[in-house]
Protein backbone atom coordinates (compact mmCIF):
# COMPACT_ATOMS: atom_id res chain seq x y z
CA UNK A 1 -86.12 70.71 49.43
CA UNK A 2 -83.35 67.39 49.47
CA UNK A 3 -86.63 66.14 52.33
CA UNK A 4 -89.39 66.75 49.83
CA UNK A 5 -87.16 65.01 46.79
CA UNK A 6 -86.60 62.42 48.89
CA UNK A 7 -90.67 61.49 49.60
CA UNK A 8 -91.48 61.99 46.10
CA UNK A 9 -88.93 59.58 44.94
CA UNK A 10 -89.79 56.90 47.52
CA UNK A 11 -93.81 57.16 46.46
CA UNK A 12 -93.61 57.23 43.12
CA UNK A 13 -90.27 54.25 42.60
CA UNK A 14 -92.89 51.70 43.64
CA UNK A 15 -95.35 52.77 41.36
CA UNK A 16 -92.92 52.98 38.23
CA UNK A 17 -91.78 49.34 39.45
CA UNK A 18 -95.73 47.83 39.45
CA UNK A 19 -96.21 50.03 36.27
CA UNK A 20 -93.36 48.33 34.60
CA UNK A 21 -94.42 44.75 36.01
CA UNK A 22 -97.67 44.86 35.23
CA UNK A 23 -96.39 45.92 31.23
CA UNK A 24 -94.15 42.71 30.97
CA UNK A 25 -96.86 40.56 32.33
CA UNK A 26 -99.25 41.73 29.86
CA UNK A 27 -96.77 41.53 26.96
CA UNK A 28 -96.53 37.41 27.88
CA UNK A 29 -99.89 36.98 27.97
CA UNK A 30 -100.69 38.80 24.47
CA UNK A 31 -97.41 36.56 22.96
CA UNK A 32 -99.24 33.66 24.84
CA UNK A 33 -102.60 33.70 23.14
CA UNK A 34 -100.64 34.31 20.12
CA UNK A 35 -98.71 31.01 19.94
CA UNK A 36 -102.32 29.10 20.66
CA UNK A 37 -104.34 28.80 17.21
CA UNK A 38 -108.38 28.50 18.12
CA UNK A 39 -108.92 26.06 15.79
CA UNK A 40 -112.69 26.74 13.24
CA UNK A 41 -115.00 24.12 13.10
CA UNK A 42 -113.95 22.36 10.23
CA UNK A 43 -110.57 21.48 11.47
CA UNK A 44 -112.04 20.36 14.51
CA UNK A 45 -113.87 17.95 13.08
CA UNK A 46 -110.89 16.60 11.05
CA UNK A 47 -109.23 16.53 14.07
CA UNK A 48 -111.40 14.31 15.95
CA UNK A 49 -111.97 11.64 13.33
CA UNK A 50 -108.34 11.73 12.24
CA UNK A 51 -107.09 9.52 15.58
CA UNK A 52 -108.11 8.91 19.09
CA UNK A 53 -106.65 11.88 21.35
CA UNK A 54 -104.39 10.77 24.12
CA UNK A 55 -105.12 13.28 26.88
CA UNK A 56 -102.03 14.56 29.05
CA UNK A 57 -103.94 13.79 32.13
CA UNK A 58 -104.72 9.76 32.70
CA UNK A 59 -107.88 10.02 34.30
CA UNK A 60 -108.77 11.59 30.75
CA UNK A 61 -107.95 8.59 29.24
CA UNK A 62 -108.40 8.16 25.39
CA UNK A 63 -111.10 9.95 23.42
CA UNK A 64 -112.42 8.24 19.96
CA UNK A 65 -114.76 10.46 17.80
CA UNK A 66 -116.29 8.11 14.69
CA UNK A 67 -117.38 10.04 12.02
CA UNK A 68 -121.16 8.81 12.58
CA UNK A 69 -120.46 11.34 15.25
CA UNK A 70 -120.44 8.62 18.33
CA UNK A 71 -117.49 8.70 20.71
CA UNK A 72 -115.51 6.11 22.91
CA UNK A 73 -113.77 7.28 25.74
CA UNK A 74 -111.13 4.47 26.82
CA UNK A 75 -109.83 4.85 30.66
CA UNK A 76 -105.64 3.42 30.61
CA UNK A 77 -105.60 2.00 26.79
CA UNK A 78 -106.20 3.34 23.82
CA UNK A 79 -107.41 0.17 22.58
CA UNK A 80 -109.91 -2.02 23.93
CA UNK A 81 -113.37 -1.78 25.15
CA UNK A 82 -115.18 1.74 25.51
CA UNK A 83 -115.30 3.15 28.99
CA UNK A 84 -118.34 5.14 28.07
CA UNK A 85 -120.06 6.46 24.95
CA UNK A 86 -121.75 8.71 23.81
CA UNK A 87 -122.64 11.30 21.01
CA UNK A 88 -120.95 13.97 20.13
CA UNK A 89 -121.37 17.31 17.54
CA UNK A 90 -119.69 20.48 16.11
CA UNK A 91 -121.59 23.60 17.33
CA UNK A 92 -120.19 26.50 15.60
CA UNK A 93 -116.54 26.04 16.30
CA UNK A 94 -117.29 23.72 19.07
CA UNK A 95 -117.50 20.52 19.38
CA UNK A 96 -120.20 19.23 22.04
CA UNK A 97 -120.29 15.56 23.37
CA UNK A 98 -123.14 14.12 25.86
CA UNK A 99 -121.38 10.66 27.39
CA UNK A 100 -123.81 8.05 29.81
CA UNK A 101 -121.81 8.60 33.16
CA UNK A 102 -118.26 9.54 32.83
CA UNK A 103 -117.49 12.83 34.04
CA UNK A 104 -121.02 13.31 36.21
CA UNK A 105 -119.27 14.38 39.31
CA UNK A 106 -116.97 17.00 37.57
CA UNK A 107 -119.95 18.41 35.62
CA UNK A 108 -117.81 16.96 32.63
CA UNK A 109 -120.55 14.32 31.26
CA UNK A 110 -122.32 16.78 28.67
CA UNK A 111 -120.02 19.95 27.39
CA UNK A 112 -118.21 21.57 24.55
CA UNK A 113 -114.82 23.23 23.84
CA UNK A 114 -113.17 24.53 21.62
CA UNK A 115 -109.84 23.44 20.59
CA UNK A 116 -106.55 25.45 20.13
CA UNK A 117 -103.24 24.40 18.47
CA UNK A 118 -100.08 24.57 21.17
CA UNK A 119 -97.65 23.56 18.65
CA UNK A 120 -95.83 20.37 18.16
CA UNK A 121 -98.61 18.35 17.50
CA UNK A 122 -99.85 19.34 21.40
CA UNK A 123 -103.70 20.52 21.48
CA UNK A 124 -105.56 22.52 24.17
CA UNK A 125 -109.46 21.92 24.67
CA UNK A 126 -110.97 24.92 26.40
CA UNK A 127 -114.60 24.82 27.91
CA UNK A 128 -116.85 27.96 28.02
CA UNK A 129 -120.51 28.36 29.71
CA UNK A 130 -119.09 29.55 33.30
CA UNK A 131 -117.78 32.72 34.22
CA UNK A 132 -114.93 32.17 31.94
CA UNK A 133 -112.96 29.97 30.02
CA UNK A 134 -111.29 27.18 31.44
CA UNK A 135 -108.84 24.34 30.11
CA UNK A 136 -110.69 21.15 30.53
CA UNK A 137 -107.38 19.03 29.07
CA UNK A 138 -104.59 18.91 26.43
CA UNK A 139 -103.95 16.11 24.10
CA UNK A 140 -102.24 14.59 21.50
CA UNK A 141 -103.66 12.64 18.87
CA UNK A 142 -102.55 9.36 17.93
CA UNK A 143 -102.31 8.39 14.39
């Protein structure tokens, strides 16, 4: 009997420890996706001609969107001459740009993303059309 107790507890205190792991991580995650806003299409767009967006991540550099819906990507300044240009659009709640070379190797030159509020003025873009979503880069914008 004391034998038989003893297997059953050391089977199933494992299982109630991965049970109650698996509970917290899902818990962050849900409080996660909560804190970042998907931002609609409209505030996107207000968004991108309100400032140029510093990315976190130099080789990101700066990104310009006029409102004649061009953009200027800037590589170490956010002033200056433009890197590369390009176009650029709001697709639903997306905004879609097509530059001339930058980003060709990463399969970066022609995408869109959507854009979700971190909080304190921080912004995450987030690309779709693979498997799943992926964070291409966060930003600021400057003002």
């Amino acid at each position: 009997m004391v034998k038989t107790r003893l297997m059953f507890t050391i089977i199933t205190e494992p299982l109630r420890s991965t049970a109650c792991m698996l509970l917290a991580v899902l818990a962050l995650s849900i409080c996660s996706a909560a804190k970042a806003q998907e931002l609609d299409g409209t505030a996107v767009m207000r968004l991108a001609i309100k400032g140029a967006w510093q990315a976190e991540h130099a080789e990101y550099g700066y990104w310009s969107w006029a409102d004649d819906n061009t953009v200027c990507l800037r590589l170490g300044s956010p002033e200056g001459n433009c890197a590369d240009t390009g176009t650029w659009a709001i697709r639903e709640n997306a905004l879609c740009y097509e530059l001339t070379w930058w980003g060709e190797t990463a399969d970066e030159k022609k995408a869109c993303f959507t854009v979700r509020a971190q909080g304190g003025g921080r912004y995450e873009t987030v690309v779709y059309g693979t498997a799943m979503a992926s964070t291409m880069y966060y930003f600021k914008v400057l003002e």
